[in-house]
PDB file of N, CA and C in Angstrom:
ATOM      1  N   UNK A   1       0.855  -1.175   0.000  1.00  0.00           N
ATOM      2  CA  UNK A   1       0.000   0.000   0.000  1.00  0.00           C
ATOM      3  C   UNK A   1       0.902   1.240   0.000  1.00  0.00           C
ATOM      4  N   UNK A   2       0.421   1.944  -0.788  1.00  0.00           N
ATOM      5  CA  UNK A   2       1.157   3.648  -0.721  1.00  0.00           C
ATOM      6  C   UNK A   2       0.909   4.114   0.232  1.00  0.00           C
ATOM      7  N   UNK A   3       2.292   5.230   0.106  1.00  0.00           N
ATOM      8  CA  UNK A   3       1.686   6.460   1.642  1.00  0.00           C
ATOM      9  C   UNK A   3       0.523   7.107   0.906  1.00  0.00           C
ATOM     10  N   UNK A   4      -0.115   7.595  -0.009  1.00  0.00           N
ATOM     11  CA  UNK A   4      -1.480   8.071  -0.585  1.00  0.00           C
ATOM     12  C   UNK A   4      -2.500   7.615  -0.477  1.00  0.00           C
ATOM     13  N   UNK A   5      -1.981   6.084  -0.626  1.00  0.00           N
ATOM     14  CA  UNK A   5      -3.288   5.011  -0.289  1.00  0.00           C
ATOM     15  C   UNK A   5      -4.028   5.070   1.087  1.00  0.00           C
ATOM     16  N   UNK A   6      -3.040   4.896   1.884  1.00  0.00           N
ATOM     17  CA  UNK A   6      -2.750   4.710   3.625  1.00  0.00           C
ATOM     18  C   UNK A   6      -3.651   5.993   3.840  1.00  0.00           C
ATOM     19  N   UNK A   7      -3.089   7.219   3.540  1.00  0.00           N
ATOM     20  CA  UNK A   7      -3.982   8.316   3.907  1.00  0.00           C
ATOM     21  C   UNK A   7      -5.496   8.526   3.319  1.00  0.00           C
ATOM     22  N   UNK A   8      -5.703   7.976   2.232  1.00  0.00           N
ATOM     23  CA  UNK A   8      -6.886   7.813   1.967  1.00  0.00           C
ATOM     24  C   UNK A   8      -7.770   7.062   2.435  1.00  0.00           C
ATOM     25  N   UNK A   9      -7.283   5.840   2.650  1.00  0.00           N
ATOM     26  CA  UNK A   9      -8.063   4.785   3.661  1.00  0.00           C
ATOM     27  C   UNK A   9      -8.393   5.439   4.481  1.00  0.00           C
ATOM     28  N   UNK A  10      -7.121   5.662   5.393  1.00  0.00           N
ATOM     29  CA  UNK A  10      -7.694   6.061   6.817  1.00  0.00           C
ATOM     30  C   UNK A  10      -8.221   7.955   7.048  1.00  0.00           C
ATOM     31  N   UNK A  11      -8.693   8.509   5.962  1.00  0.00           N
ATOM     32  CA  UNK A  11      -8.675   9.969   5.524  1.00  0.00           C
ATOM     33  C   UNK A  11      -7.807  11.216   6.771  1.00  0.00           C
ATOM     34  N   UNK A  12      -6.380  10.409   6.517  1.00  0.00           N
ATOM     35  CA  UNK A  12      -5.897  11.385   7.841  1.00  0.00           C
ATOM     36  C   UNK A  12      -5.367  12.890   7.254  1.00  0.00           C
ATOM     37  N   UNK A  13      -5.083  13.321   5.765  1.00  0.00           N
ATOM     38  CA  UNK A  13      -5.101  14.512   5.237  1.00  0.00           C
ATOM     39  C   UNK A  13      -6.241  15.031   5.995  1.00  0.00           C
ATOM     40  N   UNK A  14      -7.522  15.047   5.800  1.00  0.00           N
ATOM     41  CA  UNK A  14      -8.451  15.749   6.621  1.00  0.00           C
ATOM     42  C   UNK A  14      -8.510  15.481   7.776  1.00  0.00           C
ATOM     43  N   UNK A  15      -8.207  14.828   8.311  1.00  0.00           N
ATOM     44  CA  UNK A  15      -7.891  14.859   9.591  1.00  0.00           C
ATOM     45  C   UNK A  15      -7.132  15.798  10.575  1.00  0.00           C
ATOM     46  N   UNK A  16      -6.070  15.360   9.886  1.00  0.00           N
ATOM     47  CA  UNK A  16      -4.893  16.704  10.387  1.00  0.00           C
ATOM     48  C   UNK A  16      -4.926  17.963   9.612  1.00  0.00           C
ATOM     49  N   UNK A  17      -5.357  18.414   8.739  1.00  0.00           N
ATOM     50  CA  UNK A  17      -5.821  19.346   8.575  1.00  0.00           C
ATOM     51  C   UNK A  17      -6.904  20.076   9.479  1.00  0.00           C
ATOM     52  N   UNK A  18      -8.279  19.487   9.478  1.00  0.00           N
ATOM     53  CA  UNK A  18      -9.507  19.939  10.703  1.00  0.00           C
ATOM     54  C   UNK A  18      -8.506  20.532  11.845  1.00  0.00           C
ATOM     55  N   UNK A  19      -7.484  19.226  12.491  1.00  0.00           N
ATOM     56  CA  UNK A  19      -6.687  19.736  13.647  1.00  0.00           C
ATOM     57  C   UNK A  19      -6.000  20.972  13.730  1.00  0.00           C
ATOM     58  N   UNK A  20      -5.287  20.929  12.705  1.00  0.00           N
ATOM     59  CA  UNK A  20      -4.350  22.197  12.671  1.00  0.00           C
ATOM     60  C   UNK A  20      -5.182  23.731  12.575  1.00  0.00           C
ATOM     61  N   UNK A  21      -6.733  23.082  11.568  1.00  0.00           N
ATOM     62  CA  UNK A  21      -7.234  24.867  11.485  1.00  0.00           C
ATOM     63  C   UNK A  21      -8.092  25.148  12.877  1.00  0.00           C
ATOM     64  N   UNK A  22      -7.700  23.993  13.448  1.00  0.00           N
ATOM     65  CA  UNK A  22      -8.590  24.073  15.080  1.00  0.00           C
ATOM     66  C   UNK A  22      -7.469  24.844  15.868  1.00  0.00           C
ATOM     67  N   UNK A  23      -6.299  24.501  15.786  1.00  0.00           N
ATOM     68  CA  UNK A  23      -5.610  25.085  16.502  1.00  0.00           C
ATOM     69  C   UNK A  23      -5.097  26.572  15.968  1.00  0.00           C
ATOM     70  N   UNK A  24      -5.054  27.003  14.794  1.00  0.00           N
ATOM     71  CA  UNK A  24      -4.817  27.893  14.257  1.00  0.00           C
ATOM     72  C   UNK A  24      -5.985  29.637  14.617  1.00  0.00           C
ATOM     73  N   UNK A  25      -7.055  28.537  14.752  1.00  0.00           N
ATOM     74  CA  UNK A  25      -8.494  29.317  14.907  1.00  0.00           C
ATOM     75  C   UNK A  25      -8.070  30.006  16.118  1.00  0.00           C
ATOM     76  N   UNK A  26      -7.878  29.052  17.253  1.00  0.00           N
ATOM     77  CA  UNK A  26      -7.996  29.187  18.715  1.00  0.00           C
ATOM     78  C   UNK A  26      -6.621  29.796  18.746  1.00  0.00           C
ATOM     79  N   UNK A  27      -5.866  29.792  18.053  1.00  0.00           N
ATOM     80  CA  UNK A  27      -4.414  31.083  18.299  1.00  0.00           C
ATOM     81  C   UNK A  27      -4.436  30.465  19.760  1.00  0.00           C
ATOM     82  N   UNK A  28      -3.626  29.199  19.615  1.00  0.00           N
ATOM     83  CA  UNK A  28      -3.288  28.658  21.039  1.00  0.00           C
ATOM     84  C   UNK A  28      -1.742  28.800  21.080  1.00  0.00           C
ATOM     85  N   UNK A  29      -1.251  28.451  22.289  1.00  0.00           N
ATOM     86  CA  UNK A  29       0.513  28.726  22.487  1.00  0.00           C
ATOM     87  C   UNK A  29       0.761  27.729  22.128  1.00  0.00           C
ATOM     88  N   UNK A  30       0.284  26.262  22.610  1.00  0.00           N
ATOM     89  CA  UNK A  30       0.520  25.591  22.005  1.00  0.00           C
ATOM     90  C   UNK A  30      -0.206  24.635  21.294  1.00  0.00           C
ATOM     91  N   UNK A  31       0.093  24.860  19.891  1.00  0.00           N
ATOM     92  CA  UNK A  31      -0.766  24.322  19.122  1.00  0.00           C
ATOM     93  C   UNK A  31      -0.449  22.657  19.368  1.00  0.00           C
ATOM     94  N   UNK A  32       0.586  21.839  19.504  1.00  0.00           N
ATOM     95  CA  UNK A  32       0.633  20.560  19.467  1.00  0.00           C
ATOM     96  C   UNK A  32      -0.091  19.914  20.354  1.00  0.00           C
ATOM     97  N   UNK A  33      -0.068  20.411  21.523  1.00  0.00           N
ATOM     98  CA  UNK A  33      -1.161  19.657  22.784  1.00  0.00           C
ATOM     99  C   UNK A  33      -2.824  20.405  22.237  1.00  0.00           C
ATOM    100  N   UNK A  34      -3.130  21.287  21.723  1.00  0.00           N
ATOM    101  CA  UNK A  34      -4.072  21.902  21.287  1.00  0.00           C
ATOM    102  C   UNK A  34      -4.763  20.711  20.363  1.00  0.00           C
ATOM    103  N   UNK A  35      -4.041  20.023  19.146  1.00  0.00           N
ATOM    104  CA  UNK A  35      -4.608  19.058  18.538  1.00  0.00           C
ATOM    105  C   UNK A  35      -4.237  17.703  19.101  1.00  0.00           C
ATOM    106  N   UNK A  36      -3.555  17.611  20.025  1.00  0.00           N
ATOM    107  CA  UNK A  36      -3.384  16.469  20.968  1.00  0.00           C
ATOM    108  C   UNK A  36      -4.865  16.289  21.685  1.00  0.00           C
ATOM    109  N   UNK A  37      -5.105  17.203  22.595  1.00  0.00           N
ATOM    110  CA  UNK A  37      -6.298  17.460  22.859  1.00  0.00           C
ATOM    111  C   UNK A  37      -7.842  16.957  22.059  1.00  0.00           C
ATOM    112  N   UNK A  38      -7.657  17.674  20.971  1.00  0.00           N
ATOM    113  CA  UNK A  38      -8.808  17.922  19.492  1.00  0.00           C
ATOM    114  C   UNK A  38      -8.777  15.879  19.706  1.00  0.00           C
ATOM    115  N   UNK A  39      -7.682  15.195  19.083  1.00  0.00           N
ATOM    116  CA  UNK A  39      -8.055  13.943  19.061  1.00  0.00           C
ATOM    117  C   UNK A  39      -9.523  12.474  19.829  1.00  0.00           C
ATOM    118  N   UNK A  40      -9.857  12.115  19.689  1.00  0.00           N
ATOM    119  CA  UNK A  40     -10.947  11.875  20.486  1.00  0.00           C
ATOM    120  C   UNK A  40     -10.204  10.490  21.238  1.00  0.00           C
ATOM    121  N   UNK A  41     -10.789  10.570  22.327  1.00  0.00           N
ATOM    122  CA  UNK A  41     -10.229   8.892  22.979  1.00  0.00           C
ATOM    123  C   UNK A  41     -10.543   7.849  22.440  1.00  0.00           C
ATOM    124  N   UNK A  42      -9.700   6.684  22.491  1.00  0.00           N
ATOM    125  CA  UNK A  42     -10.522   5.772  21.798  1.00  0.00           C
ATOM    126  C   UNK A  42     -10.121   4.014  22.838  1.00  0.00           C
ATOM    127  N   UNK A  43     -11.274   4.353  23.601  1.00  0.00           N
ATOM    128  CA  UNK A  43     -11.449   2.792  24.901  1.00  0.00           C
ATOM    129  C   UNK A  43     -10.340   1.384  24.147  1.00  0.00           C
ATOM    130  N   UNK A  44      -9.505   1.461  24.980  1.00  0.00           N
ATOM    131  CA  UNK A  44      -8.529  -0.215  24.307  1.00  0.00           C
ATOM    132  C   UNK A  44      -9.214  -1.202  25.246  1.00  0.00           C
ATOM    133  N   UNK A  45      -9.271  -0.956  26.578  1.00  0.00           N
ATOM    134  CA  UNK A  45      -9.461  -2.131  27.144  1.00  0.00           C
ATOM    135  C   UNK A  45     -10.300  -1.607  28.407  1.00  0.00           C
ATOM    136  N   UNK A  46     -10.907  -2.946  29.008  1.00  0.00           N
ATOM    137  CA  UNK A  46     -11.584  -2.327  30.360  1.00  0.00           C
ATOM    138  C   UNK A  46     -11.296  -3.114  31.454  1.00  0.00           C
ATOM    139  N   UNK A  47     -10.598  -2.985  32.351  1.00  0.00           N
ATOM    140  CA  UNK A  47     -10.099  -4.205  33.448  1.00  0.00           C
ATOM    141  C   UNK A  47     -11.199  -3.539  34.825  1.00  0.00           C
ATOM    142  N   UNK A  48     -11.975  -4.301  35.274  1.00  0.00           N
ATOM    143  CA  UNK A  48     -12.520  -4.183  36.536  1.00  0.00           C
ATOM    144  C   UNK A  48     -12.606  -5.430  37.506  1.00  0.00           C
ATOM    145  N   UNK A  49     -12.816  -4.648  38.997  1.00  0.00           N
ATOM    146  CA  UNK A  49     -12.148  -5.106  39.956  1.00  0.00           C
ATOM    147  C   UNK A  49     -13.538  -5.268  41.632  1.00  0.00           C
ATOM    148  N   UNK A  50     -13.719  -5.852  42.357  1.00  0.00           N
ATOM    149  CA  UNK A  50     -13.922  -5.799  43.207  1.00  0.00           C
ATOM    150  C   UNK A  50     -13.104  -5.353  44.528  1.00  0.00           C
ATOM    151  N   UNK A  51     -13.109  -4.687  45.084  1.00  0.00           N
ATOM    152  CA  UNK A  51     -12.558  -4.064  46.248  1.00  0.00           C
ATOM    153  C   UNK A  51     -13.402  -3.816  47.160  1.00  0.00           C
ATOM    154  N   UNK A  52     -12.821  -3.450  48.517  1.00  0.00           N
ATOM    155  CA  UNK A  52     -13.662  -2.754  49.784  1.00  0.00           C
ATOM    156  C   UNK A  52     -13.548  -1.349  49.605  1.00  0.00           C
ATOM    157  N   UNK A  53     -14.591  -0.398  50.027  1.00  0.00           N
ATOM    158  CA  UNK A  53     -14.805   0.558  50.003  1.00  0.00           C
ATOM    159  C   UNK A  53     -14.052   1.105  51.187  1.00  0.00           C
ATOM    160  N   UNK A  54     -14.516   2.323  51.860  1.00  0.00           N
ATOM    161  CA  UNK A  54     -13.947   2.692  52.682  1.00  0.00           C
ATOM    162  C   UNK A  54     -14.592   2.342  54.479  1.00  0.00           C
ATOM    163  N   UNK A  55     -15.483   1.106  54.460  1.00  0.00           N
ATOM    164  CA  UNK A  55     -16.539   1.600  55.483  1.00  0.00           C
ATOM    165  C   UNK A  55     -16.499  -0.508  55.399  1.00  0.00           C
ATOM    166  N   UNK A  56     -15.561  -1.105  54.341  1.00  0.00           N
ATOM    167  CA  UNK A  56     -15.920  -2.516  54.345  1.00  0.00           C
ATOM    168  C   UNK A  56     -16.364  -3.112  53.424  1.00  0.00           C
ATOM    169  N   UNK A  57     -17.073  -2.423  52.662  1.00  0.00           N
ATOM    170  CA  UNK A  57     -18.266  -3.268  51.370  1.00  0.00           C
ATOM    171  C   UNK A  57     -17.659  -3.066  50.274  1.00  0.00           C
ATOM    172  N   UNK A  58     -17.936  -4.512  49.440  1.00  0.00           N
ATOM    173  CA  UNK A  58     -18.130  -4.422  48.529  1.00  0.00           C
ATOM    174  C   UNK A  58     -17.791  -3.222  47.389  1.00  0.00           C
ATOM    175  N   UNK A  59     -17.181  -3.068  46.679  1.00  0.00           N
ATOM    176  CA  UNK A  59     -17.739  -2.252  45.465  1.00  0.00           C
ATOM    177  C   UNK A  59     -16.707  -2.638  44.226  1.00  0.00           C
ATOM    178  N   UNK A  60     -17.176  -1.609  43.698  1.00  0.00           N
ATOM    179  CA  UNK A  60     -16.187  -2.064  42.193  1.00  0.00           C
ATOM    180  C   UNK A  60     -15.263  -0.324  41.758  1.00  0.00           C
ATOM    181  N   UNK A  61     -13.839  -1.093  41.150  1.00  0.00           N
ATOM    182  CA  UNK A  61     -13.238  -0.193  40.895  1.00  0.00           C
ATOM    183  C   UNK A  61     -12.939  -0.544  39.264  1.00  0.00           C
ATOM    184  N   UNK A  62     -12.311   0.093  38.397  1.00  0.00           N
ATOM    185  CA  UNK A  62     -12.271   0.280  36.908  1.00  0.00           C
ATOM    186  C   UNK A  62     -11.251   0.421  36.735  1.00  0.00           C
ATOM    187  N   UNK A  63     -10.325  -0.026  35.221  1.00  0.00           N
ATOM    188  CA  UNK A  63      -9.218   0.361  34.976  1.00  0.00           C
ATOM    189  C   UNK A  63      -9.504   0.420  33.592  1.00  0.00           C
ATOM    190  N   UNK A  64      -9.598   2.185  32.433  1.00  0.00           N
ATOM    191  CA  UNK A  64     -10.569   2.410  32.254  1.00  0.00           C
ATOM    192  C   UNK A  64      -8.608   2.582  30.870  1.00  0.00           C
ATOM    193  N   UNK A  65      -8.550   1.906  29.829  1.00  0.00           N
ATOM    194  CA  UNK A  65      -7.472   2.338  29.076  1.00  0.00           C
ATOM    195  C   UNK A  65      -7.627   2.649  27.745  1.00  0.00           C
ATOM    196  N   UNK A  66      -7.220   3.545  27.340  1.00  0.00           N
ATOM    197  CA  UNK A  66      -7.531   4.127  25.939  1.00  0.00           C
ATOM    198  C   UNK A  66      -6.061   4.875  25.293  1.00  0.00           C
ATOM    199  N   UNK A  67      -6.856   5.324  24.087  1.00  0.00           N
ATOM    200  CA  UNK A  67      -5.139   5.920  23.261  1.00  0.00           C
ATOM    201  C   UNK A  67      -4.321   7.137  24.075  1.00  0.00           C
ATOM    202  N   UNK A  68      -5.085   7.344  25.061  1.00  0.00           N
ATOM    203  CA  UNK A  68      -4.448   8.725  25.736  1.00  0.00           C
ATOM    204  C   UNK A  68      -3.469   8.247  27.625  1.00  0.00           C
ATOM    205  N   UNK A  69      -3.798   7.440  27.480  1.00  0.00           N
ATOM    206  CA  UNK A  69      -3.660   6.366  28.925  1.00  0.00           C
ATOM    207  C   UNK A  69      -4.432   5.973  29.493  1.00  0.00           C
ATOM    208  N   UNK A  70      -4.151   5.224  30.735  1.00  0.00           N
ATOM    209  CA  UNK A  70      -4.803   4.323  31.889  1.00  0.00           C
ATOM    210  C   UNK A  70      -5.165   5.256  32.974  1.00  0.00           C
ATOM    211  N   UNK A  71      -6.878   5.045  33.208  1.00  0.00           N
ATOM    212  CA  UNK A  71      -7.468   5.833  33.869  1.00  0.00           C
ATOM    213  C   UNK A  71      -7.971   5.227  34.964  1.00  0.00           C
ATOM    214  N   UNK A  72      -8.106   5.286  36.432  1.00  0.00           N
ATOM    215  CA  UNK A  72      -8.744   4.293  37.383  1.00  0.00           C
ATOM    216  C   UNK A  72      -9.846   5.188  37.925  1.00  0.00           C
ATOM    217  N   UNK A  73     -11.600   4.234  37.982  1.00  0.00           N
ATOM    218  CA  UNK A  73     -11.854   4.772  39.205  1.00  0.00           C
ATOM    219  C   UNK A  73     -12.483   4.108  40.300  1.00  0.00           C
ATOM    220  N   UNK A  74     -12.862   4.400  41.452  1.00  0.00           N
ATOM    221  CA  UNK A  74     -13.851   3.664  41.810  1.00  0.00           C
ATOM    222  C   UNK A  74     -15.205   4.062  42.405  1.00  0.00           C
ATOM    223  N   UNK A  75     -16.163   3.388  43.190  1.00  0.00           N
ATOM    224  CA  UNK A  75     -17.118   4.025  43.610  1.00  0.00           C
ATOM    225  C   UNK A  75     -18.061   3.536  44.917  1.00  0.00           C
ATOM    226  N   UNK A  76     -18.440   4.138  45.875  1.00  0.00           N
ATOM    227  CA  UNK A  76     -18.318   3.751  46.978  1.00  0.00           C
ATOM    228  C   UNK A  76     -19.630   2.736  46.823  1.00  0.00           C
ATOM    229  N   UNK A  77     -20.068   2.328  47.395  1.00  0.00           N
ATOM    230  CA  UNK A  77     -21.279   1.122  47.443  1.00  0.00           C
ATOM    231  C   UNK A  77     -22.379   1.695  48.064  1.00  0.00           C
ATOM    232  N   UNK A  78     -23.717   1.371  48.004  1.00  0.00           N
ATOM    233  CA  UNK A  78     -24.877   1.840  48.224  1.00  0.00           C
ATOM    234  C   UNK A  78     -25.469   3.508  48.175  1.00  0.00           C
ATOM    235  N   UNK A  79     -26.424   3.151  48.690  1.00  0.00           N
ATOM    236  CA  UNK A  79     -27.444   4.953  48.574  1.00  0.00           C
ATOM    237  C   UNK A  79     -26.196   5.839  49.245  1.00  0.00           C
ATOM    238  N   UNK A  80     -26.186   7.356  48.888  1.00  0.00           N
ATOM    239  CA  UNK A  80     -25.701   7.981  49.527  1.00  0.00           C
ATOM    240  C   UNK A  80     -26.243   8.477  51.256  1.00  0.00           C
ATOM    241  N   UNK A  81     -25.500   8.396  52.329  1.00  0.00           N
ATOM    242  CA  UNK A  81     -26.136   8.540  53.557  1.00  0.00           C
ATOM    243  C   UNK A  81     -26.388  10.260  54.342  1.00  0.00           C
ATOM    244  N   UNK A  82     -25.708  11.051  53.563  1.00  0.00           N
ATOM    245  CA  UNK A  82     -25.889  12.457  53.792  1.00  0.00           C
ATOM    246  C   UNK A  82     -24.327  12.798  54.700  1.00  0.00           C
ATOM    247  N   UNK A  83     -24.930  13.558  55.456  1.00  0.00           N
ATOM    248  CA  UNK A  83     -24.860  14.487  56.755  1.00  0.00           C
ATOM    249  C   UNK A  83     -24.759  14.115  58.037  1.00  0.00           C
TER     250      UNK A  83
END
């Protein structure tokens, strides 16, 4: 496959173009993290986990990985109790 081909398949001329007049628009300092940014995430994998919360229970935590890195979270278990 050509480099012409390659870019046509995957239409990254317009691609990086859109990026650059995004960053050009926004007269950012820096334009490279500017279309770093512009890029959209794209989910590789999802690793989840059972753990204890903070109180004992149960809950589940996430290991959440995509083209930008590995993201964790977790979340405490049941209704919220207030105040």
């Amino acid at each position: 496959m050509s480099v012409q081909e390659y870019l046509d398949k995957h239409v990254l001329s317009r691609k990086i173009e859109d990026a650059v007049n995004a960053a050009v628009r926004a007269k950012t300092s820096d334009p490279s993290n500017h279309m770093r940014k512009a890029v959209p995430s794209v989910i590789t994998k999802v690793k989840a986990r059972q753990i204890l919360d903070s109180r004992g229970i149960p809950t589940v935590e996430v290991d959440l990985y995509t083209n930008k890195g590995m993201f964790r979270a977790s979340a405490p278990s049941g209704a919220p109790s207030g105040m």
